[in-house]
N, C-alpha and C. Protein backbone atom coordinates (compact mmCIF):
# COMPACT_ATOMS: atom_id res chain seq x y z
N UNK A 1 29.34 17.70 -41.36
CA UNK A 1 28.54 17.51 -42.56
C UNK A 1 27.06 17.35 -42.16
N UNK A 2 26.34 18.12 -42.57
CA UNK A 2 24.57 18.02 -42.48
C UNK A 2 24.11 16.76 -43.10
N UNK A 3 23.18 16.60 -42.15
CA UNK A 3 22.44 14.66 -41.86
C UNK A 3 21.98 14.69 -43.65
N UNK A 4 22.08 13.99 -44.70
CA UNK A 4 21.21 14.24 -45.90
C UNK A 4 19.50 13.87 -45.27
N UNK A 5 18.66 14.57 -46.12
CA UNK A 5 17.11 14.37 -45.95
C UNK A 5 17.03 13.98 -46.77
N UNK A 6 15.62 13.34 -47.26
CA UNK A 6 15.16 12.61 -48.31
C UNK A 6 13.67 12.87 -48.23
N UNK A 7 13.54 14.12 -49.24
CA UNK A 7 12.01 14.74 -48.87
C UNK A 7 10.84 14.29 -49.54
N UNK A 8 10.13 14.17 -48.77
CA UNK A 8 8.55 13.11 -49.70
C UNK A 8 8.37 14.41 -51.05
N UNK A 9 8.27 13.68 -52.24
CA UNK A 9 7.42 14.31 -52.95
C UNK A 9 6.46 14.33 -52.70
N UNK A 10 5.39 15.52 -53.46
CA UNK A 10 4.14 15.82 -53.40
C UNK A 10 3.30 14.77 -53.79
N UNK A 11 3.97 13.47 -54.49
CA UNK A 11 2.57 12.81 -55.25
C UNK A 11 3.05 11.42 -54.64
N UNK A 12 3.57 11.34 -53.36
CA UNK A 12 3.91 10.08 -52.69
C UNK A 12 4.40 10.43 -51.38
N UNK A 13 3.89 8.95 -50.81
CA UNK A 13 3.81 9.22 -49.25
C UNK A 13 5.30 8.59 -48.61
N UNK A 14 5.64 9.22 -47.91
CA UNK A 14 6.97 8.88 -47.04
C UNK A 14 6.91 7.76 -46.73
N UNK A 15 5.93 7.51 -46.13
CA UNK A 15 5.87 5.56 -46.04
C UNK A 15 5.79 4.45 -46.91
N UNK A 16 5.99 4.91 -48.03
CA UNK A 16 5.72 3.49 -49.55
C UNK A 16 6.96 4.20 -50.23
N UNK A 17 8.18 3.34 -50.08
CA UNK A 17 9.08 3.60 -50.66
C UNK A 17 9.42 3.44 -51.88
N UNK A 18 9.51 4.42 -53.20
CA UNK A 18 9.35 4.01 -54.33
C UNK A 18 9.70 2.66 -54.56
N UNK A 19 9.74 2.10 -55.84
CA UNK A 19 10.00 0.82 -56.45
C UNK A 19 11.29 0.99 -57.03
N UNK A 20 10.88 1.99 -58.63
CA UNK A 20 11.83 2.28 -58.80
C UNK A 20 12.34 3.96 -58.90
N UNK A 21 13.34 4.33 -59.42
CA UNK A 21 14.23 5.45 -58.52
C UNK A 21 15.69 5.59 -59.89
N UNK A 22 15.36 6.78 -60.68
CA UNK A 22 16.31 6.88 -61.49
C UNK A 22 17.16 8.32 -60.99
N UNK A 23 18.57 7.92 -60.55
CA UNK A 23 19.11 9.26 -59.95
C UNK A 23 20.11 9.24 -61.44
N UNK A 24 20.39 11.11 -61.71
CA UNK A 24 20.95 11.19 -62.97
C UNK A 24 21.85 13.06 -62.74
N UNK A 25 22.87 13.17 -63.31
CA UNK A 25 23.38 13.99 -62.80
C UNK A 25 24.91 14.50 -63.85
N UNK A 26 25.58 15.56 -63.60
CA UNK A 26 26.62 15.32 -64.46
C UNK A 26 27.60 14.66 -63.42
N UNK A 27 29.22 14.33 -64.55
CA UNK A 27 30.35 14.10 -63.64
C UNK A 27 30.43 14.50 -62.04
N UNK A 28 30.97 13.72 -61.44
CA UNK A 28 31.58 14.77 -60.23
C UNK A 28 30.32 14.90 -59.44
N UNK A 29 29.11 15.10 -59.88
CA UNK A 29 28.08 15.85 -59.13
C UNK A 29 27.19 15.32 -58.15
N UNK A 30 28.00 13.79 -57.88
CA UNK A 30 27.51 13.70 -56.03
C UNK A 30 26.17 12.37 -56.26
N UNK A 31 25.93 12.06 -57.37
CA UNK A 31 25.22 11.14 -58.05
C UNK A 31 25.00 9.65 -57.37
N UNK A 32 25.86 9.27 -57.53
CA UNK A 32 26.48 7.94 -56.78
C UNK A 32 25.94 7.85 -55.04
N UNK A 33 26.54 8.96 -54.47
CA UNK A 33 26.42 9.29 -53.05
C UNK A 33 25.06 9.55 -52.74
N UNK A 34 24.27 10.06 -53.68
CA UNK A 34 22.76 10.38 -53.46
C UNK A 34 22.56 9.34 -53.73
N UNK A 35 22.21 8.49 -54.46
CA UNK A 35 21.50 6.69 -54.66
C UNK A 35 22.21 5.60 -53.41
N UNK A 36 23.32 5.99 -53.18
CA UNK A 36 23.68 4.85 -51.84
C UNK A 36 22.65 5.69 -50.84
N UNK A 37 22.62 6.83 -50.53
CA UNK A 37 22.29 7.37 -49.23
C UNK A 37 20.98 7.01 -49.50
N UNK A 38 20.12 6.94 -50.72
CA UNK A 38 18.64 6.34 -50.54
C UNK A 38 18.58 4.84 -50.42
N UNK A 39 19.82 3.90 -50.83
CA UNK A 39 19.46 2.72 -51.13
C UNK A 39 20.12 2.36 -49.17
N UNK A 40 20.65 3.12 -48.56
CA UNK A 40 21.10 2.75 -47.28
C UNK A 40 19.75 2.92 -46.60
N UNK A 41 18.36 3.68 -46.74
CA UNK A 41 17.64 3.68 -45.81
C UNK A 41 16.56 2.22 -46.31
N UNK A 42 17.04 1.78 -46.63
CA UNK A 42 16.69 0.16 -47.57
C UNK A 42 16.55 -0.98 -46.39
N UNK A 43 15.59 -1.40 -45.64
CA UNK A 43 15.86 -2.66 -44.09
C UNK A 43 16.11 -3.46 -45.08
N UNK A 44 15.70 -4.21 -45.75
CA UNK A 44 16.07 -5.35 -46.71
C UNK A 44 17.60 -5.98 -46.90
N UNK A 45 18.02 -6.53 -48.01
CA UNK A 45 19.20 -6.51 -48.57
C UNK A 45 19.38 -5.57 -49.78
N UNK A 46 20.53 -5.10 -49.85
CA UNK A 46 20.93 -4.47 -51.28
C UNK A 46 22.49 -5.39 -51.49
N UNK A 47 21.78 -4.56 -53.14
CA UNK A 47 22.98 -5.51 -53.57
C UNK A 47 23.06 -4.48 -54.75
N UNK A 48 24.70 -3.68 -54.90
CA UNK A 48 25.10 -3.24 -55.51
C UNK A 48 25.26 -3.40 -56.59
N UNK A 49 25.16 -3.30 -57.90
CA UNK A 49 25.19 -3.52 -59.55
C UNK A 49 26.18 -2.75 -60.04
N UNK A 50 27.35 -3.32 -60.52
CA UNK A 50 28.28 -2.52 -60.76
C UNK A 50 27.93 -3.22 -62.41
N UNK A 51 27.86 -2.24 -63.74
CA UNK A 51 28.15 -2.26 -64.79
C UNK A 51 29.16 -1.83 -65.55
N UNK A 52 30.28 -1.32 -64.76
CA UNK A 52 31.24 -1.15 -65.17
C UNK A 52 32.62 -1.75 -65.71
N UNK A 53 33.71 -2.22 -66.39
CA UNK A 53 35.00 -3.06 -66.72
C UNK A 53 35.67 -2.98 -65.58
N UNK A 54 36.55 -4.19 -65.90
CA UNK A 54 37.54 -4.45 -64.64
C UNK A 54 38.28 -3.22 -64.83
N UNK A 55 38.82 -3.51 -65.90
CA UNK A 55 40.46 -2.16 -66.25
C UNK A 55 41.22 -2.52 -65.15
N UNK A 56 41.89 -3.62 -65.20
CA UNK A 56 42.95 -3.97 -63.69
C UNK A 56 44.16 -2.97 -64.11
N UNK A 57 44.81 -2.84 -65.76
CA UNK A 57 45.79 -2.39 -65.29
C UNK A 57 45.28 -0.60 -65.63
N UNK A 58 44.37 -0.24 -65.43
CA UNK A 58 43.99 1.55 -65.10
C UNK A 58 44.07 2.18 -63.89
N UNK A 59 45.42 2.80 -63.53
CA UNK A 59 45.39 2.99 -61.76
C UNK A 59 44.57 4.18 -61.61
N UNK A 60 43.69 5.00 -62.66
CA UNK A 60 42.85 5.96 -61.99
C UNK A 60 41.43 5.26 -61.64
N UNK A 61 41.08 4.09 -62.79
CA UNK A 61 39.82 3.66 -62.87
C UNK A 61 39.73 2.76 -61.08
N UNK A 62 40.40 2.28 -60.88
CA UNK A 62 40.92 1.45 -60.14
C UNK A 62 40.61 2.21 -58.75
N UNK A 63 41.48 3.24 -59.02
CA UNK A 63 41.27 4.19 -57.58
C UNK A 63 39.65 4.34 -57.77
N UNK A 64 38.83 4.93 -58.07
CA UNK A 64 37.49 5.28 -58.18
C UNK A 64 36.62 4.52 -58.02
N UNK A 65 36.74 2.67 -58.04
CA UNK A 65 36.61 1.92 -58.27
C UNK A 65 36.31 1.49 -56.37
N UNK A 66 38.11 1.81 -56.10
CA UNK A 66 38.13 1.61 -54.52
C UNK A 66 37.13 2.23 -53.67
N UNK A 67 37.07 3.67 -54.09
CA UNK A 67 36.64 4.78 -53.55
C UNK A 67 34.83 4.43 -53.24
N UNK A 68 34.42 3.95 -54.28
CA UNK A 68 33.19 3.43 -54.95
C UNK A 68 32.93 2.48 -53.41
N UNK A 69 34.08 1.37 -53.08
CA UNK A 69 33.83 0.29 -52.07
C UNK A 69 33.72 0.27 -50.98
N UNK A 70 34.87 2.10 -50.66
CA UNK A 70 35.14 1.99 -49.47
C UNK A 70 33.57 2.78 -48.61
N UNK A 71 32.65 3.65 -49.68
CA UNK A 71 31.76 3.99 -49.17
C UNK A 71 30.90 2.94 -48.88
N UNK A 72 30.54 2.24 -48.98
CA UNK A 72 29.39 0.87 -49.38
C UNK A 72 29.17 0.18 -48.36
N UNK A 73 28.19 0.21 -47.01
CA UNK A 73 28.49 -0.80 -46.13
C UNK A 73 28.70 -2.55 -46.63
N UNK A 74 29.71 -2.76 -45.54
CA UNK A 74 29.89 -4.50 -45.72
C UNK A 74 28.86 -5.34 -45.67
N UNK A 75 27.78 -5.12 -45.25
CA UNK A 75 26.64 -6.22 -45.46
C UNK A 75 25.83 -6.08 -46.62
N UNK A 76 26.11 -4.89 -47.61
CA UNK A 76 25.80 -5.13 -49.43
C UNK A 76 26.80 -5.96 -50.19
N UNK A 77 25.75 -6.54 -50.87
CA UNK A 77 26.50 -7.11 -52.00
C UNK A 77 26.76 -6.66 -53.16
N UNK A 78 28.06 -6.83 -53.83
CA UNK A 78 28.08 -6.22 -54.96
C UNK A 78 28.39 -7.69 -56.06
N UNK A 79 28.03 -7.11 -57.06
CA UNK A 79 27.89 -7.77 -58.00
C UNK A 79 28.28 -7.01 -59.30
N UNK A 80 29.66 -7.81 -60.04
CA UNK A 80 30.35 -7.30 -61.12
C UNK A 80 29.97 -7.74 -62.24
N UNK A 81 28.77 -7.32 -63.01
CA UNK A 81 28.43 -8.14 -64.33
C UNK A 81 28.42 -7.41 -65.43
N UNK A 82 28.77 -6.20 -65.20
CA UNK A 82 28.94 -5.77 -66.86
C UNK A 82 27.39 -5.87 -67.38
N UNK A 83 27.46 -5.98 -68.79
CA UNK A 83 26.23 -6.13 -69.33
C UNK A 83 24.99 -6.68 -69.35
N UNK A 84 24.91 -8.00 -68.40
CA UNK A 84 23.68 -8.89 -67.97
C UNK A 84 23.26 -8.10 -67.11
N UNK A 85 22.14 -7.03 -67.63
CA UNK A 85 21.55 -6.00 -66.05
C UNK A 85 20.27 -6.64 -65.88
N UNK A 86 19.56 -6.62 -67.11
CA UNK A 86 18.24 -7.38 -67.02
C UNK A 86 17.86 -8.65 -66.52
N UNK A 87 18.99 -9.67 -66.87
CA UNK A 87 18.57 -11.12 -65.73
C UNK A 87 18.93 -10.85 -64.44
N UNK A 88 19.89 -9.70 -63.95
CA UNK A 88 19.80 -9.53 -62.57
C UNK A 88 18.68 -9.06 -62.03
N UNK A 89 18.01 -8.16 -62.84
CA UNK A 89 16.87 -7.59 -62.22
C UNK A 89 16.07 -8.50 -62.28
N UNK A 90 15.97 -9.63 -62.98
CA UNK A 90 14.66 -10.48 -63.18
C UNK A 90 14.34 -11.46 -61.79
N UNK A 91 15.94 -11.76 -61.09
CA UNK A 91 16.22 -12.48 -60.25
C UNK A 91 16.41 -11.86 -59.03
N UNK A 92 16.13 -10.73 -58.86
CA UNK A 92 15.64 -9.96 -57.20
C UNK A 92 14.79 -10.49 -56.73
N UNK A 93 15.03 -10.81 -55.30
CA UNK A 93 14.17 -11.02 -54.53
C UNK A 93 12.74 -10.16 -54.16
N UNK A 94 11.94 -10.11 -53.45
CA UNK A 94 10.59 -9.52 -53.27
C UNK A 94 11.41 -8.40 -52.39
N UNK A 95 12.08 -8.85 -51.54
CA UNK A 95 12.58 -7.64 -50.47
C UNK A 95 13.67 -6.91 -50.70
N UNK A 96 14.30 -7.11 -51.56
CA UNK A 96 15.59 -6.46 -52.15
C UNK A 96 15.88 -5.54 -52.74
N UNK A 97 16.60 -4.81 -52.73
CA UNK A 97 17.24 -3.20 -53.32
C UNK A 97 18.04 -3.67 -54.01
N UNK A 98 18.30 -3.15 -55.54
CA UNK A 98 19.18 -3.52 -56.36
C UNK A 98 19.51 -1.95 -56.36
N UNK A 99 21.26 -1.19 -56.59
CA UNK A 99 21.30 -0.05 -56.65
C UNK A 99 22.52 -0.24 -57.99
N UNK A 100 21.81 0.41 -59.05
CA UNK A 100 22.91 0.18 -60.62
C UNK A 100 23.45 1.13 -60.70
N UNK A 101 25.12 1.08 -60.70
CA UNK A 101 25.85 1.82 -61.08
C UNK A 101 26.73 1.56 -61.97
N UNK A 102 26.61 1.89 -63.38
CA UNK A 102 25.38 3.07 -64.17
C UNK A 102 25.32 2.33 -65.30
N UNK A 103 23.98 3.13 -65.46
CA UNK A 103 23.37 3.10 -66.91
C UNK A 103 24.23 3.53 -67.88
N UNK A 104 25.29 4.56 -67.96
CA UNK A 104 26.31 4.67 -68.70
C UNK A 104 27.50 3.95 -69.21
N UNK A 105 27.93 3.00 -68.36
CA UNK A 105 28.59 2.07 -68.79
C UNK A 105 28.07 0.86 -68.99
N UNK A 106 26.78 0.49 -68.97
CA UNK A 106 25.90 -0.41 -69.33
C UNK A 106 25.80 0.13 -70.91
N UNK A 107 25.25 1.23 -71.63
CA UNK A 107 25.54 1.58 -72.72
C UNK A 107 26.87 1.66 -73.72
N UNK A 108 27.54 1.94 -72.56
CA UNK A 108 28.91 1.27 -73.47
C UNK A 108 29.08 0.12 -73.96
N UNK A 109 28.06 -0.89 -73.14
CA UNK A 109 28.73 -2.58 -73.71
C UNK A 109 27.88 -2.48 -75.04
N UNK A 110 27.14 -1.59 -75.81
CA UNK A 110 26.27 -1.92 -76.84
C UNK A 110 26.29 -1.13 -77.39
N UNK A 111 27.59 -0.36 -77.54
CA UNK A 111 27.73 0.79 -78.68
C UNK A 111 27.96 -0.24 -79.65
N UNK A 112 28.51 -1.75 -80.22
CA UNK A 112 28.69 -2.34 -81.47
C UNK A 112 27.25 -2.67 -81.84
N UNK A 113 26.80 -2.48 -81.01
CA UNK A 113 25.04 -3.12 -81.24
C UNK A 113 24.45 -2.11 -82.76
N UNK A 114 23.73 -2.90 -83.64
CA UNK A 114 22.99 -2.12 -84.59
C UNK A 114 21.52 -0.98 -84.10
N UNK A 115 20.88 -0.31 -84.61
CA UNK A 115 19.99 0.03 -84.04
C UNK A 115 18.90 -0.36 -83.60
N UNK A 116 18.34 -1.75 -84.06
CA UNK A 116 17.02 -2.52 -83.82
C UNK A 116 17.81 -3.56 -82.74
N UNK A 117 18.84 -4.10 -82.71
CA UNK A 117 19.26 -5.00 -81.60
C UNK A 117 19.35 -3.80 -80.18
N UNK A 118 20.10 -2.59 -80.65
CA UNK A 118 20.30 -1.63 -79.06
C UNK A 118 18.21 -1.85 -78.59
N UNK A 119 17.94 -1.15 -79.97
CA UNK A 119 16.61 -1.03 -78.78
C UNK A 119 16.24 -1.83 -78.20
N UNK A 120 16.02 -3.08 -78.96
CA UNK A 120 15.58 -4.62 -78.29
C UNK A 120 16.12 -4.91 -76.55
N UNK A 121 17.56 -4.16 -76.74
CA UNK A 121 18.16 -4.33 -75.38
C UNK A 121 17.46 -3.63 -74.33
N UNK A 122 17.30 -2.33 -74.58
CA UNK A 122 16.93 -1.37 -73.81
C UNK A 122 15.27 -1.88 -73.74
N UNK A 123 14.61 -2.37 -74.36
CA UNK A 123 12.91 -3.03 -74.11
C UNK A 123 13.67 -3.51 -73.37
N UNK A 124 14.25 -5.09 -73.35
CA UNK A 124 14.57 -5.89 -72.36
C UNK A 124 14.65 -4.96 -71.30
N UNK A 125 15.51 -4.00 -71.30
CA UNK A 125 16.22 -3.74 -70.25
C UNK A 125 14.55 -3.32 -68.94
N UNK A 126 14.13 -2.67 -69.80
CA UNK A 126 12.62 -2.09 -69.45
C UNK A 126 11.54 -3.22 -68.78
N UNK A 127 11.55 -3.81 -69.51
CA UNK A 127 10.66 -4.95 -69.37
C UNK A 127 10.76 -6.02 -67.86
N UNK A 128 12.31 -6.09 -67.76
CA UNK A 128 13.24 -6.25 -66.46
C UNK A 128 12.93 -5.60 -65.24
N UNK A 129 12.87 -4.57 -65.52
CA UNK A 129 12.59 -3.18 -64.56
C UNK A 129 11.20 -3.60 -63.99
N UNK A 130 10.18 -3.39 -64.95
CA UNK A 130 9.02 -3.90 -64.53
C UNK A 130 8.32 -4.99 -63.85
N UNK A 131 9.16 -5.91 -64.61
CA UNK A 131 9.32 -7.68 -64.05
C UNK A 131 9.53 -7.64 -62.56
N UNK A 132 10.44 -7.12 -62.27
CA UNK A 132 11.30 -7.47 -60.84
C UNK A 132 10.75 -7.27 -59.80
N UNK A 133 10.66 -7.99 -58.78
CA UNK A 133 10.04 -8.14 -58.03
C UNK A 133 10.63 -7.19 -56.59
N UNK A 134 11.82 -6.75 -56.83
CA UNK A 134 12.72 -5.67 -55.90
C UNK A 134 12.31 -4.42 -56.64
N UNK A 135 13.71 -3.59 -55.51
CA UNK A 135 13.09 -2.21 -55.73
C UNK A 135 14.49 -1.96 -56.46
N UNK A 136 14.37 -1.38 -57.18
CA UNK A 136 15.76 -0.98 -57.91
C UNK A 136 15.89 0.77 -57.68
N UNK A 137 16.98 1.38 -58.27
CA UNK A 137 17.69 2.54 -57.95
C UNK A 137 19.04 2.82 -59.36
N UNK A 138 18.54 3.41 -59.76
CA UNK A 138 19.72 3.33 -61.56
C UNK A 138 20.25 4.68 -61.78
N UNK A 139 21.45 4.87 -61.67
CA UNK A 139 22.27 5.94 -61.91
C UNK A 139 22.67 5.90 -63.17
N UNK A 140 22.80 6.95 -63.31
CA UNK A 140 22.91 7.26 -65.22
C UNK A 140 23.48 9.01 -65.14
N UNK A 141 24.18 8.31 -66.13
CA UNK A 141 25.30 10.14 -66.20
C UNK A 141 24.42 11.08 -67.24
N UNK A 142 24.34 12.41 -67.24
CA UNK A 142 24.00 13.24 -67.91
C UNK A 142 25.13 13.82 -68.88
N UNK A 143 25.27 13.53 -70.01
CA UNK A 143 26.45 13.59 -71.00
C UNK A 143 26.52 14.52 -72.19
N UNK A 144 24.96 14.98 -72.39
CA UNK A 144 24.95 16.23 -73.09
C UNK A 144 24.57 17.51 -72.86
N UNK A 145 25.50 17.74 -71.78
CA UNK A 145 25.36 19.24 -71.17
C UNK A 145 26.47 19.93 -71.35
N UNK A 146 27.54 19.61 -72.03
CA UNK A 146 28.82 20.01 -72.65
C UNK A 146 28.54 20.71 -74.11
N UNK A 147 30.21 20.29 -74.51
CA UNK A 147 30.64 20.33 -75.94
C UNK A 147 30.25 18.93 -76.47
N UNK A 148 29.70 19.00 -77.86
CA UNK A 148 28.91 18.25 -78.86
C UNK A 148 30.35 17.34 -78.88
N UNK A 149 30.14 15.72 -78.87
CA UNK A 149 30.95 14.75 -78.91
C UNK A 149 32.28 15.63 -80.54
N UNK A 150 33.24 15.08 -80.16
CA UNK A 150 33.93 15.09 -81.38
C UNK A 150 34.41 13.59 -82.23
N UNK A 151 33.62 12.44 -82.05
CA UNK A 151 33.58 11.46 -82.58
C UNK A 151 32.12 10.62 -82.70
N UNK A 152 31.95 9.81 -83.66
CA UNK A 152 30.39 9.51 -84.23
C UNK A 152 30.45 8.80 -83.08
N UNK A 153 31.66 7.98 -82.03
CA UNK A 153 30.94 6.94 -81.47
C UNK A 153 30.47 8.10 -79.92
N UNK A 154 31.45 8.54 -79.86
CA UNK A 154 30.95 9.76 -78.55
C UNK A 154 29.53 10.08 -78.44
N UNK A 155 29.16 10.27 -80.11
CA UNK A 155 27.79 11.16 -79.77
C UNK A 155 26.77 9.99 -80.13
N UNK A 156 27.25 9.07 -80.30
CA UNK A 156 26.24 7.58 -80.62
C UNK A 156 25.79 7.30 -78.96
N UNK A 157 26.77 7.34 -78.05
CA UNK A 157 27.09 7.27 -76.72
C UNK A 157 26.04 8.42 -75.93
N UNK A 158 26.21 8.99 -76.41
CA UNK A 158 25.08 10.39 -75.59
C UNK A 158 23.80 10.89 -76.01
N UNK A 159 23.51 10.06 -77.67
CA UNK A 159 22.32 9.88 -78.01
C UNK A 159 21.80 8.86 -77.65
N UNK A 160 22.20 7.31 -77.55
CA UNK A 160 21.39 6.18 -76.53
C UNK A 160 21.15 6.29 -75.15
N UNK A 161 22.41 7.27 -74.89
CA UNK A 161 21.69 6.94 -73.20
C UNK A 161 20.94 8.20 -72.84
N UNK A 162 20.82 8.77 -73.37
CA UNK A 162 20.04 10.18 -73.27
C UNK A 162 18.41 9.70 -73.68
N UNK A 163 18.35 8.70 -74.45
CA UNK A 163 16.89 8.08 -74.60
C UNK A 163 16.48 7.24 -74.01
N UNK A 164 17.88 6.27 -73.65
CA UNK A 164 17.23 5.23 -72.61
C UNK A 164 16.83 5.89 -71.29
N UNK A 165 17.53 6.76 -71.06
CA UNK A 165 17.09 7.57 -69.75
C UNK A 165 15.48 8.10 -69.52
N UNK A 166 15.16 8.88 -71.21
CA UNK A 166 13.86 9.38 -70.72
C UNK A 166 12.88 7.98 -70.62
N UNK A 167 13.35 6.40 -71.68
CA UNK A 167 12.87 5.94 -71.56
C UNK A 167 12.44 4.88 -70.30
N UNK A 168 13.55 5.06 -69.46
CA UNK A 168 13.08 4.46 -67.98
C UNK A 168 12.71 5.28 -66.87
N UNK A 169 13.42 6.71 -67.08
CA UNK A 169 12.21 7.72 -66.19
C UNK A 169 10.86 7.81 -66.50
N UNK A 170 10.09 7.41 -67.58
CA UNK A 170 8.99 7.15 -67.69
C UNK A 170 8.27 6.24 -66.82
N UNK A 171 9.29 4.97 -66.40
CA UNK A 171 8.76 4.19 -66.00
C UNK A 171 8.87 3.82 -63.93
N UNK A 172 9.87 5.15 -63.76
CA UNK A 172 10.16 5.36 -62.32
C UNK A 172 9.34 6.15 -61.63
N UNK A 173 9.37 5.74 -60.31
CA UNK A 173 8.51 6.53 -59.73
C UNK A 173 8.98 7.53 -59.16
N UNK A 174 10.32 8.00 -58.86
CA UNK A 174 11.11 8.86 -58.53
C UNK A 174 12.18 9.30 -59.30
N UNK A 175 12.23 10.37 -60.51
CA UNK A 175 13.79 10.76 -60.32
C UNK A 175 14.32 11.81 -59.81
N UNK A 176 15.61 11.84 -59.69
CA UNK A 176 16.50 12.88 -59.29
C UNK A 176 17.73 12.76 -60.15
N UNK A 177 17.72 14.85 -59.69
CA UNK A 177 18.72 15.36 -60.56
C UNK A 177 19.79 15.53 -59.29
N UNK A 178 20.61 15.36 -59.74
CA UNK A 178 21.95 15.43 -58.75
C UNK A 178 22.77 16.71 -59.43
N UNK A 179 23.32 17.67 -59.14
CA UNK A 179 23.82 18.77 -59.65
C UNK A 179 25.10 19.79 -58.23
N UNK A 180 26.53 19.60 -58.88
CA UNK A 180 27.12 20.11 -57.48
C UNK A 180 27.02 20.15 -56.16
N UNK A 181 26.45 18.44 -55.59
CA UNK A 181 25.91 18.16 -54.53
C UNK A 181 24.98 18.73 -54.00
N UNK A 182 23.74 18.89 -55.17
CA UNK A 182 22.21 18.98 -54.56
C UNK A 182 21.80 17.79 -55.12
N UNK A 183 20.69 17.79 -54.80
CA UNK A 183 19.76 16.57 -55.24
C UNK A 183 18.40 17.08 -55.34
N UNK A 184 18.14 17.14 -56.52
CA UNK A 184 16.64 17.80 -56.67
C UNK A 184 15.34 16.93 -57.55
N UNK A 185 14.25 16.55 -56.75
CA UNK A 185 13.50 15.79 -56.52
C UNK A 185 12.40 15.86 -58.02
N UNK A 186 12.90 15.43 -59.63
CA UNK A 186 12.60 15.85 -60.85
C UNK A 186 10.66 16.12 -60.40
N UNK A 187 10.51 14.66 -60.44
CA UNK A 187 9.55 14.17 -60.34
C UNK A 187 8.24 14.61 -59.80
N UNK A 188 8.78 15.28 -58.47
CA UNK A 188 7.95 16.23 -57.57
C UNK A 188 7.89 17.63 -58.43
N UNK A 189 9.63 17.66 -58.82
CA UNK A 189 9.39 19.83 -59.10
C UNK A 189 9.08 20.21 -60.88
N UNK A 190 9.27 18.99 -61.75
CA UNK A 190 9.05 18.76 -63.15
C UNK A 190 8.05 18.55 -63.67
N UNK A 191 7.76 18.89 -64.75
CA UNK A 191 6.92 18.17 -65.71
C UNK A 191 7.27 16.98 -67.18
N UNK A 192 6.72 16.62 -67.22
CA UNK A 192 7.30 15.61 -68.68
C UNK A 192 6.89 16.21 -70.11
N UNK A 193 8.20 15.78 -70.34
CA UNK A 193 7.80 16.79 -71.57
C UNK A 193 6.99 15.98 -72.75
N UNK A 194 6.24 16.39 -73.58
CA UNK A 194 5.56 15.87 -74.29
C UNK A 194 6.10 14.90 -75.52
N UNK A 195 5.54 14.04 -76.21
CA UNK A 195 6.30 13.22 -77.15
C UNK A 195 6.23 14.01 -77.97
């Protein structure tokens, strides 16, 4: 297997390691593995952010779950909190890597949410981001590159996080697109699109 690289963008120097770092990608597409392999060149501590449910009795979730652990060196910490993402971020240390996996099931805990409480969350969530005194790293699934949801909550699901996304790549200094195990550097090869 070829060493992964991690190539300076054009508008940042190899030596100032972003802050923050939104990797985003479909299913399957290597997502996960690209944000550990940046959050491993991390001297600090990291500490893994799992936002995902237990599901003890789901033996696929479970397996994926393992799979998730067995990549992860033993001197990260992980941390199972579900929906409190923002007081974790508030409570990073100065030297610390927080690496969130994902922004997608973080949106799940607030599909009952109305529309002025979701956003309120997602400010928080923002505001967190900014606050923190670590470097964070936030994985987030790309969910409308398919077939159009066939239920209101499906596409309630792929319209919040499809906004919270542009709304914290706004505020990253790096993203990446992850796509059939590439990783392509948005930030450097993109433009933003206009409001």
């Amino acid at each position: 297997m070829a060493e992964l690289q991690t190539p300076p963008g054009p508008a940042r120097s190899a030596a100032v390691p972003p802050r923050l770092q939104l990797v985003t990608g479909p299913a399957r597409s290597g997502k996960s593995r690209w944000a550990e392999h940046l959050a491993s060149a991390h001297t600090g501590p990291v500490s893994y952010v799992a936002t995902g449910p237990a599901l003890p009795n789901d033996p696929a979730w479970q397996e994926r779950v393992q799979a998730h652990r067995r990549r992860r060196p033993p001197h990260w910490r992980t941390l199972e909190l579900q929906a409190e993402l923002a007081r974790v971020l508030q409570e990073l240390a100065g030297g610390e890597l927080a690496l969130v996996d994902s922004l997608g099931t973080w949106v799940a805990w607030g599909l009952d949410q109305d529309r002025g409480a979701w956003q309120a969350r997602c400010d928080a969530l923002e505001a967190a981001l900014l606050a923190s005194p670590g470097r964070v790293i936030l994985v987030a699934e790309q969910t409308g590159w398919g077939v159009v949801p066939a239920t209101a909550v499906g596409g309630l699901f792929r319209d919040r996080l499809g906004a919270l996304e542009q709304q914290l790549a706004a505020r990253c200094d790096t993203t990446w697109l992850v796509v059939a195990g590439r990783a392509l550097d948005l930030s450097g090869l993109g433009l933003p699109v206009p409001r």
